[in-house]
PDB file of N, CA and C in Angstrom:
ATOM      1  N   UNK A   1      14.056   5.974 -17.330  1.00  0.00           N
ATOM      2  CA  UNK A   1      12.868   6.772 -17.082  1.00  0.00           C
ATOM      3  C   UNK A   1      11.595   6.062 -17.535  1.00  0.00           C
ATOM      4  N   UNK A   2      11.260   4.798 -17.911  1.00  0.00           N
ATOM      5  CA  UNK A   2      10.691   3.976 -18.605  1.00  0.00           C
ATOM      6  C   UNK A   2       9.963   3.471 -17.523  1.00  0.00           C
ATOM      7  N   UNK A   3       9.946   3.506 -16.101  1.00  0.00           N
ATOM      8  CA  UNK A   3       9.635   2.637 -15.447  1.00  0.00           C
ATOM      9  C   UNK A   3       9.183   3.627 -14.089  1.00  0.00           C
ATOM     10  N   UNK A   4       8.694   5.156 -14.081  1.00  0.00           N
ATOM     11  CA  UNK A   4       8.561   6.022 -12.901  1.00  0.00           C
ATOM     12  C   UNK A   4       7.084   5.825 -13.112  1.00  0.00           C
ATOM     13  N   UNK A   5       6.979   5.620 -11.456  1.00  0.00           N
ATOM     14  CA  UNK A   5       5.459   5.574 -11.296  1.00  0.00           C
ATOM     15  C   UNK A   5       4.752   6.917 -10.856  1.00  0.00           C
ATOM     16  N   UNK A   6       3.304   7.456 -11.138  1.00  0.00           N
ATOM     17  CA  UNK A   6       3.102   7.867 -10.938  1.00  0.00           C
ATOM     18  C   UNK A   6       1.782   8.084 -10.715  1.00  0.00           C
ATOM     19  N   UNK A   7       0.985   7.999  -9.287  1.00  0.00           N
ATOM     20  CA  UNK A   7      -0.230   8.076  -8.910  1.00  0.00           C
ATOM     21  C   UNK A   7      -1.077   8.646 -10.338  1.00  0.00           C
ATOM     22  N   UNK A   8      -2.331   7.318 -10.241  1.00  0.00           N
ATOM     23  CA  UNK A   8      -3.311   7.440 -11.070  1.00  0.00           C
ATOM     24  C   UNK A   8      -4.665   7.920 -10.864  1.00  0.00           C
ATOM     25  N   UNK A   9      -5.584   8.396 -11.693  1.00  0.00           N
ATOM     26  CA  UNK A   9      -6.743   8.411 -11.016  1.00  0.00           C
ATOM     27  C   UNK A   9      -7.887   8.003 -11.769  1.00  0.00           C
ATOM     28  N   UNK A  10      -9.181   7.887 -11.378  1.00  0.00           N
ATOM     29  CA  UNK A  10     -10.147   6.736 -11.138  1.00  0.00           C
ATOM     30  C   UNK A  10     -10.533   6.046 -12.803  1.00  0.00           C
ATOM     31  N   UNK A  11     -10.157   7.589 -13.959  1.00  0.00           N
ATOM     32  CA  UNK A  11     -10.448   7.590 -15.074  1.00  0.00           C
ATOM     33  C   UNK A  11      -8.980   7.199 -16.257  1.00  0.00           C
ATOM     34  N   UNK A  12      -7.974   6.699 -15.315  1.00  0.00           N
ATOM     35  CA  UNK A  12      -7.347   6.082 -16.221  1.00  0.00           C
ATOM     36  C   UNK A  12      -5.872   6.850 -16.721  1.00  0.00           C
ATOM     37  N   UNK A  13      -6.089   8.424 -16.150  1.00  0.00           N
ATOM     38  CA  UNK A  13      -5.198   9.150 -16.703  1.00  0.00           C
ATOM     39  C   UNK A  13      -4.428   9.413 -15.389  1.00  0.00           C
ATOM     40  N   UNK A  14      -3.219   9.743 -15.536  1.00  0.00           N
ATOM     41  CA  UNK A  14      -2.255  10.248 -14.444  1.00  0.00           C
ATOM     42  C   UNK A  14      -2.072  11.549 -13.976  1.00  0.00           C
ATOM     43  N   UNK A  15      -1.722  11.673 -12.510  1.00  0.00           N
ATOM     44  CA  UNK A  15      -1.867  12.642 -11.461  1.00  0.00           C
ATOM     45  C   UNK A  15      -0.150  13.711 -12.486  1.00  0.00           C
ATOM     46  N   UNK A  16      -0.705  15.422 -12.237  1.00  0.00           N
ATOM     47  CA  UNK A  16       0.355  16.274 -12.771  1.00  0.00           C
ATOM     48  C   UNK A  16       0.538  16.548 -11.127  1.00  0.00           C
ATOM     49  N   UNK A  17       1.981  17.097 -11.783  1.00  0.00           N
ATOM     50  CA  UNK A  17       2.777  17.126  -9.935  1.00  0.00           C
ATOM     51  C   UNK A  17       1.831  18.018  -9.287  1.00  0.00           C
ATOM     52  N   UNK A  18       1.690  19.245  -9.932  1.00  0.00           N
ATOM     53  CA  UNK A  18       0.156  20.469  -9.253  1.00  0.00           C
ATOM     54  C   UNK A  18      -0.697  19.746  -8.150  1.00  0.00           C
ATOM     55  N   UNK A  19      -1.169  18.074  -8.754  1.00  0.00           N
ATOM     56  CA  UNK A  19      -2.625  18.012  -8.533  1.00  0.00           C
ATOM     57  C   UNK A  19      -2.078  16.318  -7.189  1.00  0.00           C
ATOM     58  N   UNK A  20      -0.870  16.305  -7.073  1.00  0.00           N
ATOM     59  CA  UNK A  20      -0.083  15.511  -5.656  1.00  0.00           C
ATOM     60  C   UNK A  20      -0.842  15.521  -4.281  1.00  0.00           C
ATOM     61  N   UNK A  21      -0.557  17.132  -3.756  1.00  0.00           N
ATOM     62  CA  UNK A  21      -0.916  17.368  -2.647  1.00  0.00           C
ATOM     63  C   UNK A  21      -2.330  17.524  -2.183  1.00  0.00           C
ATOM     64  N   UNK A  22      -2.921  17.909  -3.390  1.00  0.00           N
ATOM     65  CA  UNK A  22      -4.473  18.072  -3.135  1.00  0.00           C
ATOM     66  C   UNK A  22      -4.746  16.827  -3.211  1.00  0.00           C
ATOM     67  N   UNK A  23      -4.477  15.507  -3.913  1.00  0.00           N
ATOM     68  CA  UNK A  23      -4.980  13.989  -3.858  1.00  0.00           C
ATOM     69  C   UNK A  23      -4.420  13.404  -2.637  1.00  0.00           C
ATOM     70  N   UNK A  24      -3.695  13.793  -1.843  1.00  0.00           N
ATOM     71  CA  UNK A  24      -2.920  13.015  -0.728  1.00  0.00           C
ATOM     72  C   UNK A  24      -1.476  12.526  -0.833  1.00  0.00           C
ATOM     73  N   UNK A  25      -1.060  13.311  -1.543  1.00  0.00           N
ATOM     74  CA  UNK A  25       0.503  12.576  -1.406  1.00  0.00           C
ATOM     75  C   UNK A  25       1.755  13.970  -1.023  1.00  0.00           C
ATOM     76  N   UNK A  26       2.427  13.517  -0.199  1.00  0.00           N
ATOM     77  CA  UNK A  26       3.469  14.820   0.551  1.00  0.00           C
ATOM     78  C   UNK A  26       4.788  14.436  -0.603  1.00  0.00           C
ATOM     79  N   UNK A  27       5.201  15.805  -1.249  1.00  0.00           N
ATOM     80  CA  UNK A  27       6.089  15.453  -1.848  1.00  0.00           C
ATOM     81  C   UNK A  27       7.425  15.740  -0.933  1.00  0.00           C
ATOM     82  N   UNK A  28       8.444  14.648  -0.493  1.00  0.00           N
ATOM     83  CA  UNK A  28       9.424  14.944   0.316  1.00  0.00           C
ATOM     84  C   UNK A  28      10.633  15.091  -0.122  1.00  0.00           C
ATOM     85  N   UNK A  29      11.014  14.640  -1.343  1.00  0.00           N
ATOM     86  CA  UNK A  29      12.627  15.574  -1.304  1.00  0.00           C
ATOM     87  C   UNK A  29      12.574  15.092  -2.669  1.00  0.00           C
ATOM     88  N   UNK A  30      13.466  16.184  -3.487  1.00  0.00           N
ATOM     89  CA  UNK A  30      13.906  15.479  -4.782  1.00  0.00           C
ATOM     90  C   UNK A  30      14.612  14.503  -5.022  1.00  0.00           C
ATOM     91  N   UNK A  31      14.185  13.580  -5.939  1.00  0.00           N
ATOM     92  CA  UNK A  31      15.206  12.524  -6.687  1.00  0.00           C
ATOM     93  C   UNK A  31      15.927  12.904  -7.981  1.00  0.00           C
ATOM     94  N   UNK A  32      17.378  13.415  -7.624  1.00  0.00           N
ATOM     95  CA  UNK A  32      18.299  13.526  -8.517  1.00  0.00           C
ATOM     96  C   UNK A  32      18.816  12.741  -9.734  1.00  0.00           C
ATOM     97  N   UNK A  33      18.507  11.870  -9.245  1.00  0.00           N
ATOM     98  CA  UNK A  33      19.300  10.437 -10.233  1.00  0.00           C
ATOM     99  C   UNK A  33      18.146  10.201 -11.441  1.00  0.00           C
ATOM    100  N   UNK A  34      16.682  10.934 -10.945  1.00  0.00           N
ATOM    101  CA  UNK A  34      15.715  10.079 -12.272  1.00  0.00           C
ATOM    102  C   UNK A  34      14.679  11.887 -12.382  1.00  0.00           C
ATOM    103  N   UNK A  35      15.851  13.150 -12.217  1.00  0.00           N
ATOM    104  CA  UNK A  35      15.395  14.136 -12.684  1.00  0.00           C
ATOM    105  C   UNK A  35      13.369  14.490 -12.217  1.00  0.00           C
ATOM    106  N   UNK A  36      13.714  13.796 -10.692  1.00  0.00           N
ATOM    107  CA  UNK A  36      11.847  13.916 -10.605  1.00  0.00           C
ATOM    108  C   UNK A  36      11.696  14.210  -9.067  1.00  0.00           C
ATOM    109  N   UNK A  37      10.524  14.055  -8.546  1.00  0.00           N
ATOM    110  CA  UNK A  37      10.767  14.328  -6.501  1.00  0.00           C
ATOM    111  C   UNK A  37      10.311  12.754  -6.249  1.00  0.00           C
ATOM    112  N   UNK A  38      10.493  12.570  -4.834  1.00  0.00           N
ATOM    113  CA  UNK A  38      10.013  11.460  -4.117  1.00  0.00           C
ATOM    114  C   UNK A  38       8.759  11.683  -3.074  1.00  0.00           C
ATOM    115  N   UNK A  39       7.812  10.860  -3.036  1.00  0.00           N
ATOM    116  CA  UNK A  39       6.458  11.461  -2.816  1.00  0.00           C
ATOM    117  C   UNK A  39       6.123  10.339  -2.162  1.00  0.00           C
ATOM    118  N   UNK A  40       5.259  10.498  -0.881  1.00  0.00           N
ATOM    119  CA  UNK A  40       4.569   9.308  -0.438  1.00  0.00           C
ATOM    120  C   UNK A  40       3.086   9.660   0.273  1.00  0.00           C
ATOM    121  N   UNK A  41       2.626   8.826   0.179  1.00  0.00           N
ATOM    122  CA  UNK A  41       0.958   8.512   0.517  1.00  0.00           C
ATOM    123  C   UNK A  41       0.616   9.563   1.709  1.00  0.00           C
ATOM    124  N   UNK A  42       0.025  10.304   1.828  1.00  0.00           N
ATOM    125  CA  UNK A  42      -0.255  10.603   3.209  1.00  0.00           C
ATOM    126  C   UNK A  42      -1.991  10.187   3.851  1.00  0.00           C
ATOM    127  N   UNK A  43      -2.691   9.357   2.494  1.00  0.00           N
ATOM    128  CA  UNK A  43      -3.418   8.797   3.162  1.00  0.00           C
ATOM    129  C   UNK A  43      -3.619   7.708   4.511  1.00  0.00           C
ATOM    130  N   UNK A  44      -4.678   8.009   5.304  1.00  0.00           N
ATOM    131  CA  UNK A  44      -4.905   6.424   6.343  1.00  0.00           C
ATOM    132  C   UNK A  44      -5.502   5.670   5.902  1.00  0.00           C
ATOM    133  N   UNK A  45      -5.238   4.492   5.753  1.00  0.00           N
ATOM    134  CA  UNK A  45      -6.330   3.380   6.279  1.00  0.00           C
ATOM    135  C   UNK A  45      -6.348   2.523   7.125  1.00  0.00           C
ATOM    136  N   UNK A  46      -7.914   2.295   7.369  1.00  0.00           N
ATOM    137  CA  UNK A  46      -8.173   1.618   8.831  1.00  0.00           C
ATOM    138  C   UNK A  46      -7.337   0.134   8.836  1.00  0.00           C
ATOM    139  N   UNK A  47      -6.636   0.011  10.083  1.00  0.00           N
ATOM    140  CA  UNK A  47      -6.030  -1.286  10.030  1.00  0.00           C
ATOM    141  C   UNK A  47      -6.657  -1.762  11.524  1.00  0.00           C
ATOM    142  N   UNK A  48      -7.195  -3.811  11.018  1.00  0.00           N
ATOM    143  CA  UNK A  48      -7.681  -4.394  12.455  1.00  0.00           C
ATOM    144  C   UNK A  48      -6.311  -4.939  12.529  1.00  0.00           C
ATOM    145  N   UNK A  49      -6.320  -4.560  14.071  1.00  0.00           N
ATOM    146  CA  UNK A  49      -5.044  -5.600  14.502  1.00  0.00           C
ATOM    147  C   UNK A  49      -5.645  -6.392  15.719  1.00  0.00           C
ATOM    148  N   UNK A  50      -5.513  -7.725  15.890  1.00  0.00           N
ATOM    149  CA  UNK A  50      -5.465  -8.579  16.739  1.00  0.00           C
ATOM    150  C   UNK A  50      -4.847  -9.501  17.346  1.00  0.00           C
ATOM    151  N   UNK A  51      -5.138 -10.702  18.013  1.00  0.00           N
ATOM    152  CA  UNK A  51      -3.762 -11.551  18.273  1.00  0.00           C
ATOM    153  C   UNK A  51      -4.481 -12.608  18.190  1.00  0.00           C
ATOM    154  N   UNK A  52      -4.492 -13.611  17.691  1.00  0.00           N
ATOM    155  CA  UNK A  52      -4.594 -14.742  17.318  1.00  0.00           C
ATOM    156  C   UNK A  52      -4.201 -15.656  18.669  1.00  0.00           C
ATOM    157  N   UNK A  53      -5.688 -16.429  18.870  1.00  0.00           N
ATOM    158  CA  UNK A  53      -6.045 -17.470  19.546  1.00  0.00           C
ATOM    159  C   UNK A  53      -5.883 -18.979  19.804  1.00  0.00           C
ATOM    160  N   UNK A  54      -6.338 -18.923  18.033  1.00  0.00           N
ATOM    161  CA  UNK A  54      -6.120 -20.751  17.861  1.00  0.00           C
ATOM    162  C   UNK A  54      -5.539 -21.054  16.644  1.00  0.00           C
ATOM    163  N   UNK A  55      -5.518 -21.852  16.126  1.00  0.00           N
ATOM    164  CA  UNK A  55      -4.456 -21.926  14.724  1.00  0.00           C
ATOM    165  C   UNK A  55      -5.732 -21.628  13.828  1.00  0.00           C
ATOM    166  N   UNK A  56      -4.767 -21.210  12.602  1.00  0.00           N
ATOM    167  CA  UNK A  56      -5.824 -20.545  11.608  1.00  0.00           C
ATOM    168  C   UNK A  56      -4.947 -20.879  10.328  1.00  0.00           C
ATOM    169  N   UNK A  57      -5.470 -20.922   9.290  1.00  0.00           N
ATOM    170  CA  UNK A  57      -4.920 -21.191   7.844  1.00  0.00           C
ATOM    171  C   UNK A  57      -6.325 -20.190   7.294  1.00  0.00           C
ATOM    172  N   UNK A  58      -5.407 -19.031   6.312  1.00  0.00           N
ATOM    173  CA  UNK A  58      -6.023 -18.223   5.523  1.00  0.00           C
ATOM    174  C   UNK A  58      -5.420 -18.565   4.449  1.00  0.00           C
ATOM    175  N   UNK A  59      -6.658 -19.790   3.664  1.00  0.00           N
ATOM    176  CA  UNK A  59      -6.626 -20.664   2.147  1.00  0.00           C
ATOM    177  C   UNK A  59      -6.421 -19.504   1.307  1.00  0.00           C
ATOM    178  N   UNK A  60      -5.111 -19.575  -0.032  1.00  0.00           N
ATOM    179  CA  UNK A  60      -5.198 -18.769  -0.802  1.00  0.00           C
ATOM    180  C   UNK A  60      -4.706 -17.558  -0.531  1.00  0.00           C
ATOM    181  N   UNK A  61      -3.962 -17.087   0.256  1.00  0.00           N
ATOM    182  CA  UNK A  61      -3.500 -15.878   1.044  1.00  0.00           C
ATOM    183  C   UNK A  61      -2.722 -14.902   0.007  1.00  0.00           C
ATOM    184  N   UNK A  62      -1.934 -15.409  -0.413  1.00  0.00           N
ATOM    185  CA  UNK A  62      -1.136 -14.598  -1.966  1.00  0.00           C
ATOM    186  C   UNK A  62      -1.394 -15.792  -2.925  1.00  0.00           C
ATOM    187  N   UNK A  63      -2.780 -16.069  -3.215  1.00  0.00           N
ATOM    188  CA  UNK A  63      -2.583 -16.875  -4.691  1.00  0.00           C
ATOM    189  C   UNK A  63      -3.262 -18.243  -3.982  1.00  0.00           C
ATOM    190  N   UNK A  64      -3.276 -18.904  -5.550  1.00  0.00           N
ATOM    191  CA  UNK A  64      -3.839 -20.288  -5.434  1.00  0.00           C
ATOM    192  C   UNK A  64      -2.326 -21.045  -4.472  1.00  0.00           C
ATOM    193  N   UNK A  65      -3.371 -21.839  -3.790  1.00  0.00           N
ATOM    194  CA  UNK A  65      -2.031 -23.119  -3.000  1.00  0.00           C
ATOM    195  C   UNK A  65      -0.836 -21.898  -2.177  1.00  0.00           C
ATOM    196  N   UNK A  66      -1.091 -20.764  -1.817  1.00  0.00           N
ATOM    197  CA  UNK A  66      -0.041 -20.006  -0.946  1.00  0.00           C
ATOM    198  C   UNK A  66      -0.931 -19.912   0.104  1.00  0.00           C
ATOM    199  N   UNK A  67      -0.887 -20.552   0.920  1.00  0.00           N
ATOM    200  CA  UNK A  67      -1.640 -20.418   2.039  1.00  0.00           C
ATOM    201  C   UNK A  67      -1.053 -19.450   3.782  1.00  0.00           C
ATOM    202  N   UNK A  68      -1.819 -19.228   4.399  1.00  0.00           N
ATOM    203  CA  UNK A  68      -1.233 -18.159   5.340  1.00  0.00           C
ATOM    204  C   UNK A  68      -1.757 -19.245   6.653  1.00  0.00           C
ATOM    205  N   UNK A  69      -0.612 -19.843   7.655  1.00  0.00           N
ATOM    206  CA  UNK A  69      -0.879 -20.184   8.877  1.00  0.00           C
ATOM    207  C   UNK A  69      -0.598 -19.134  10.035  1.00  0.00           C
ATOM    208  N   UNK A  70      -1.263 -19.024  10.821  1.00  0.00           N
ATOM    209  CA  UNK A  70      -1.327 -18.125  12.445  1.00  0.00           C
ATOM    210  C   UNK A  70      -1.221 -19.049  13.180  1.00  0.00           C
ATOM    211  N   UNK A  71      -0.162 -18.611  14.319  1.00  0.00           N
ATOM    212  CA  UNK A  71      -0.257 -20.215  15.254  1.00  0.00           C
ATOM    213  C   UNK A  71      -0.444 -19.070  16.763  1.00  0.00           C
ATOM    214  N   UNK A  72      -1.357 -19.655  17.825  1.00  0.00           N
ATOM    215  CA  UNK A  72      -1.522 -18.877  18.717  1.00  0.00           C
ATOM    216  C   UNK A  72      -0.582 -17.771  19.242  1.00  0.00           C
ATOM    217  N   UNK A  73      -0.885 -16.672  19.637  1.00  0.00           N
ATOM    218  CA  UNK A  73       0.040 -15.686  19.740  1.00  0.00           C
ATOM    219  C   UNK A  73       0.590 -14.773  18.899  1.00  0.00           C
ATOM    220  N   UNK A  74      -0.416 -15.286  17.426  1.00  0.00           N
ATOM    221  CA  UNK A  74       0.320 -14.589  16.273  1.00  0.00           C
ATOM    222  C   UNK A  74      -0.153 -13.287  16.372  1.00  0.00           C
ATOM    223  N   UNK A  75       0.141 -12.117  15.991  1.00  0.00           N
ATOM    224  CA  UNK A  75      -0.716 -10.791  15.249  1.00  0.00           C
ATOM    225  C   UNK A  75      -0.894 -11.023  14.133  1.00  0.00           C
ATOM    226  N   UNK A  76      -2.887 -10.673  13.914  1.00  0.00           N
ATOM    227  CA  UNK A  76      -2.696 -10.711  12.542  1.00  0.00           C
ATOM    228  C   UNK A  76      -3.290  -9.247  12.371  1.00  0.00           C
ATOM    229  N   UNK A  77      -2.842  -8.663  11.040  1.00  0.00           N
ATOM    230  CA  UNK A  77      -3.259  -7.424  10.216  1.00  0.00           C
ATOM    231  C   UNK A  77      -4.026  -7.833   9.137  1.00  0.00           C
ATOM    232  N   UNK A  78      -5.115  -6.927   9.248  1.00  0.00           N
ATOM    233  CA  UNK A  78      -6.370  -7.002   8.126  1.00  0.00           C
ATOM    234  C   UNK A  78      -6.636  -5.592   7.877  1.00  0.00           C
ATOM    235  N   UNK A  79      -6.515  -6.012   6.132  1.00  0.00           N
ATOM    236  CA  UNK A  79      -7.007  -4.244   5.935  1.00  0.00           C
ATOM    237  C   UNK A  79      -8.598  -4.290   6.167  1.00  0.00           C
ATOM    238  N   UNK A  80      -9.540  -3.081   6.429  1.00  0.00           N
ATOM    239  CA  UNK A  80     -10.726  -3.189   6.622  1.00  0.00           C
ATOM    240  C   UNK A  80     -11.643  -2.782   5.031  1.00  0.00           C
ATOM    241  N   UNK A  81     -12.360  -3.652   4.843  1.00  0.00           N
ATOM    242  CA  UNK A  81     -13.335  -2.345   3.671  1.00  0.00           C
ATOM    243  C   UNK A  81     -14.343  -2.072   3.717  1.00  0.00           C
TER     244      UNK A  81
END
Protein backbone atom coordinates (compact mmCIF):
# COMPACT_ATOMS: atom_id res chain seq x y z
CA UNK A 1 0.00 0.00 0.00
CA UNK A 2 3.21 2.14 0.02
CA UNK A 3 3.12 2.88 -3.49
CA UNK A 4 -1.01 3.93 -4.48
CA UNK A 5 -1.23 6.88 -6.40
CA UNK A 6 -3.43 9.31 -5.99
CA UNK A 7 -4.42 12.49 -8.04
CA UNK A 8 -2.89 15.69 -6.63
CA UNK A 9 -3.75 19.15 -6.58
CA UNK A 10 -2.13 22.46 -7.47
CA UNK A 11 -1.25 23.11 -3.58
CA UNK A 12 0.55 20.03 -2.89
CA UNK A 13 -2.06 18.08 -0.99
CA UNK A 14 -4.05 15.04 -2.31
CA UNK A 15 -7.47 14.54 -3.98
CA UNK A 16 -10.25 12.61 -1.08
CA UNK A 17 -12.25 10.03 -3.08
CA UNK A 18 -15.53 12.76 -2.54
CA UNK A 19 -13.56 15.35 -4.47
CA UNK A 20 -12.53 12.47 -7.88
CA UNK A 21 -15.47 13.16 -9.91
CA UNK A 22 -15.85 16.78 -9.49
CA UNK A 23 -11.83 17.13 -10.58
CA UNK A 24 -12.29 14.79 -13.63
CA UNK A 25 -11.65 11.41 -12.89
CA UNK A 26 -14.55 8.43 -13.46
CA UNK A 27 -14.16 6.03 -10.79
CA UNK A 28 -14.65 2.52 -12.66
CA UNK A 29 -14.59 -0.51 -10.64
CA UNK A 30 -13.07 -1.53 -7.42
CA UNK A 31 -9.61 -2.83 -6.81
CA UNK A 32 -9.79 -5.72 -4.45
CA UNK A 33 -6.29 -6.74 -4.09
CA UNK A 34 -5.06 -3.03 -2.72
CA UNK A 35 -8.56 -2.48 -0.69
CA UNK A 36 -9.18 0.89 -2.99
CA UNK A 37 -11.26 1.67 -6.63
CA UNK A 38 -9.64 2.09 -10.04
CA UNK A 39 -10.14 5.53 -11.54
CA UNK A 40 -9.15 7.13 -14.76
CA UNK A 41 -8.77 10.61 -16.28
CA UNK A 42 -11.78 11.72 -17.96
CA UNK A 43 -10.08 14.78 -18.95
CA UNK A 44 -9.23 15.90 -22.95
CA UNK A 45 -6.42 17.17 -24.29
CA UNK A 46 -5.86 18.72 -27.49
CA UNK A 47 -3.76 16.35 -29.59
CA UNK A 48 -1.93 17.65 -33.23
CA UNK A 49 -1.73 14.81 -35.34
CA UNK A 50 0.05 14.90 -38.65
CA UNK A 51 2.08 12.94 -41.12
CA UNK A 52 5.39 13.68 -41.65
CA UNK A 53 6.96 14.82 -44.93
CA UNK A 54 10.64 14.85 -44.78
CA UNK A 55 13.00 13.38 -42.28
CA UNK A 56 13.07 15.05 -39.01
CA UNK A 57 15.22 14.40 -35.79
CA UNK A 58 13.51 15.82 -32.55
CA UNK A 59 17.15 16.56 -30.57
CA UNK A 60 16.64 15.46 -26.98
CA UNK A 61 13.22 13.77 -27.30
CA UNK A 62 13.28 11.71 -23.83
CA UNK A 63 16.51 13.24 -22.44
CA UNK A 64 19.94 14.38 -23.30
CA UNK A 65 21.46 12.25 -26.51
CA UNK A 66 17.75 10.27 -26.90
CA UNK A 67 16.90 11.61 -29.92
CA UNK A 68 13.46 11.07 -31.93
CA UNK A 69 13.81 10.35 -35.94
CA UNK A 70 10.46 10.63 -38.35
CA UNK A 71 11.16 9.24 -41.67
CA UNK A 72 8.52 10.30 -44.36
CA UNK A 73 5.17 8.83 -43.82
CA UNK A 74 5.62 8.87 -40.20
CA UNK A 75 2.61 10.18 -37.79
CA UNK A 76 3.70 12.36 -35.48
CA UNK A 77 1.70 13.26 -32.06
CA UNK A 78 2.23 16.54 -30.28
CA UNK A 79 0.66 17.48 -27.21
CA UNK A 80 -0.54 21.19 -27.72
CA UNK A 81 -0.03 24.05 -24.94
Amino acid sequence: MDDIYVPGNPDGTRMQFNDLKQNGYEIVSQDFDNKGFRVKSTQLSKVLVGVVDEHICIKDAWGENQHQFLYPGATRIAMAV
